[in-house]
C-alpha atoms as a PDB file:
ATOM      1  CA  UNK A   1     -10.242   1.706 -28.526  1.00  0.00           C
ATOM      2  CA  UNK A   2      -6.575   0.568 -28.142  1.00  0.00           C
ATOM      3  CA  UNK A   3      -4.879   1.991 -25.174  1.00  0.00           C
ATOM      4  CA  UNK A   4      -1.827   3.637 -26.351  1.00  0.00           C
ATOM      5  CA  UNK A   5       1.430   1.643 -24.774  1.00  0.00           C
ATOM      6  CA  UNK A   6       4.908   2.500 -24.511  1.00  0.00           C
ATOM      7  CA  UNK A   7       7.905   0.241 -24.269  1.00  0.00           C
ATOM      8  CA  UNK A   8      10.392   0.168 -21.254  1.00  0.00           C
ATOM      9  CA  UNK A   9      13.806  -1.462 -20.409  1.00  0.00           C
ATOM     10  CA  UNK A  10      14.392  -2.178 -16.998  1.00  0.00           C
ATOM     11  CA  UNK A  11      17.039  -3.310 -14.637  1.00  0.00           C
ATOM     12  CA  UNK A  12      15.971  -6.021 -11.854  1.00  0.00           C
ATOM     13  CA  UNK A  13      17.905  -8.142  -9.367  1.00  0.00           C
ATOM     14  CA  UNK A  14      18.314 -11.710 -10.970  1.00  0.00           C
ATOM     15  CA  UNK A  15      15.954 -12.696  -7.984  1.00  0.00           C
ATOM     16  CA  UNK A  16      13.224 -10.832  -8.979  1.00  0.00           C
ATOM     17  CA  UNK A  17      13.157 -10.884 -12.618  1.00  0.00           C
ATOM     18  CA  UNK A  18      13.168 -14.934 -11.928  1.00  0.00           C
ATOM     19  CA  UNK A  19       9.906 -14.671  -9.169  1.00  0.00           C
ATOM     20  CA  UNK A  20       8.016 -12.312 -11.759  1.00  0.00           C
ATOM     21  CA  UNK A  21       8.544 -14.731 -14.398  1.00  0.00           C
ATOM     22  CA  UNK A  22       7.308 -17.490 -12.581  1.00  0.00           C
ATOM     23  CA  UNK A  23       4.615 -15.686 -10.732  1.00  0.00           C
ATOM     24  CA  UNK A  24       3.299 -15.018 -14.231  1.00  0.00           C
ATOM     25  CA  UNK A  25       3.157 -18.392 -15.760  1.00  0.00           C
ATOM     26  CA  UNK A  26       1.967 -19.725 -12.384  1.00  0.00           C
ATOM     27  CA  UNK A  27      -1.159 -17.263 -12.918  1.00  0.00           C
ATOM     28  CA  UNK A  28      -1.270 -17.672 -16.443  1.00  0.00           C
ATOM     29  CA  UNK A  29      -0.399 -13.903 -16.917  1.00  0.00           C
ATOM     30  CA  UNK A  30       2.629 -11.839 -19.222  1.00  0.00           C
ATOM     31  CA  UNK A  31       5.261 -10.206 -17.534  1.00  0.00           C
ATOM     32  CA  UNK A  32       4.038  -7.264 -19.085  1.00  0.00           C
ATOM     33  CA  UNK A  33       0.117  -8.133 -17.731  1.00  0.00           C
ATOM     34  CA  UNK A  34       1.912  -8.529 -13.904  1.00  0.00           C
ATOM     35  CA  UNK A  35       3.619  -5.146 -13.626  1.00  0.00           C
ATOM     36  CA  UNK A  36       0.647  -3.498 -15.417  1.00  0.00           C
ATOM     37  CA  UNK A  37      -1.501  -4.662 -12.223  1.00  0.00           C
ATOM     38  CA  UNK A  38       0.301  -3.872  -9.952  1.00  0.00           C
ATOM     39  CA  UNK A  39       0.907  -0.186 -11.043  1.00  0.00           C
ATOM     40  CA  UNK A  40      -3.185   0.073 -11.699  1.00  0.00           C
ATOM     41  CA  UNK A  41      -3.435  -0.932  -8.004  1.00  0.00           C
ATOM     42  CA  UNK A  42      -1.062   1.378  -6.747  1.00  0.00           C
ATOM     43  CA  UNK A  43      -2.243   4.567  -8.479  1.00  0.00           C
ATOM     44  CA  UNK A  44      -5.585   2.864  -7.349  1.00  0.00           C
ATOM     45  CA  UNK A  45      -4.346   3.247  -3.535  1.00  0.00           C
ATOM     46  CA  UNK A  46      -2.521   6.343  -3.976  1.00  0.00           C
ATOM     47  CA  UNK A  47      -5.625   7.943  -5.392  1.00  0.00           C
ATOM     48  CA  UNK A  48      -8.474   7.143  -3.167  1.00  0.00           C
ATOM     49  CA  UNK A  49      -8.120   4.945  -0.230  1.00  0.00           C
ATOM     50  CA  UNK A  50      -5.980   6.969   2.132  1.00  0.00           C
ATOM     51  CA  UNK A  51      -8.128   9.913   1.636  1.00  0.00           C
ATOM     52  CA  UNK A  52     -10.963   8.024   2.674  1.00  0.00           C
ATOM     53  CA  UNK A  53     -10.020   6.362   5.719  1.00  0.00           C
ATOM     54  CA  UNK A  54      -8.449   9.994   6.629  1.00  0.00           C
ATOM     55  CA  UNK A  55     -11.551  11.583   5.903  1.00  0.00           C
ATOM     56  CA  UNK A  56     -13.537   8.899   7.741  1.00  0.00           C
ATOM     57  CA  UNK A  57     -11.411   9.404  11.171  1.00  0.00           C
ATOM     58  CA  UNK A  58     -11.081  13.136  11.102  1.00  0.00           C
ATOM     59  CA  UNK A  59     -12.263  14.987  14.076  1.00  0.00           C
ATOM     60  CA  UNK A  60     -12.680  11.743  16.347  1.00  0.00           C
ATOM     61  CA  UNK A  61      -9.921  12.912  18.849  1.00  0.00           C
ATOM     62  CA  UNK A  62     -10.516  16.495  20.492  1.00  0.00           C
ATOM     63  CA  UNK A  63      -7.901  18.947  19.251  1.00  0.00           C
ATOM     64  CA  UNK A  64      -6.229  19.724  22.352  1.00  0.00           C
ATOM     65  CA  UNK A  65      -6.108  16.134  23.411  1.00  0.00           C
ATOM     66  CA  UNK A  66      -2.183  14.790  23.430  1.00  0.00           C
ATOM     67  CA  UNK A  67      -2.330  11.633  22.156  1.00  0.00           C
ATOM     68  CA  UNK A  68       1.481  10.317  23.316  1.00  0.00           C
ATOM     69  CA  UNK A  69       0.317  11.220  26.508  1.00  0.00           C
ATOM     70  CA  UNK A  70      -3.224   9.384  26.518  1.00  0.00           C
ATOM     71  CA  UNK A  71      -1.402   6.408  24.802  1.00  0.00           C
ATOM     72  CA  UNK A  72       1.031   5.874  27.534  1.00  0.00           C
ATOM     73  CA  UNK A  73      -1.510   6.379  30.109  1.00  0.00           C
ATOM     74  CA  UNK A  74      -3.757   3.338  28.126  1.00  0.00           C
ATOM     75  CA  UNK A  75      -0.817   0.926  28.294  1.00  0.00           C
ATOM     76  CA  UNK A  76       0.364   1.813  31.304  1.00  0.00           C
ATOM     77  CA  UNK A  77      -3.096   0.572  32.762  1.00  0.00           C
ATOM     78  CA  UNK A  78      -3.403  -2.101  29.974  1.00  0.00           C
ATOM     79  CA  UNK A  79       0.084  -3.537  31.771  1.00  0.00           C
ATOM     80  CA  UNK A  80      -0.516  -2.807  34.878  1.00  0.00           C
ATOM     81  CA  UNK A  81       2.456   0.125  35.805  1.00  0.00           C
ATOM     82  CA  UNK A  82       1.881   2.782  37.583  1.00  0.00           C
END
């Protein structure tokens, strides 16, 4: 099944359009094949990863710990100030 695709015009520093196009033939890729991997990987990262790494540190600091506080206090003796 063909996914259904949409055409778009869009306005890019000279800079750019020239890296894209060479990225592309460097990698043997479209244009079109380029920006369509990069958006899949960022509604890929949007979607899933920084819930995950939230959910995988949440609750590891008590919550009436201040952390500014125990942060300074770590470099201070990481330094060597007192």
């Amino acid at each position: 099944m063909a996914i259904e695709t949409s055409q778009l015009t869009i306005r890019l520093p000279v800079e750019d359009v020239d890296f894209v196009k060479r990225y592309a033939k460097a990698n043997g890729l479209s244009v079109t094949e380029v920006i369509d991997r990069y958006l899949r990987r960022m509604r890929l990262l949007s979607s899933e990863a920084p819930q995950a790494a939230l959910d995988e540190i949440t609750g590891l600091l008590p919550a009436d710990m201040d952390a500014d506080a125990e942060m300074r206090e770590r470099l201070s003796i990481k330094h060597g100030r007192s």
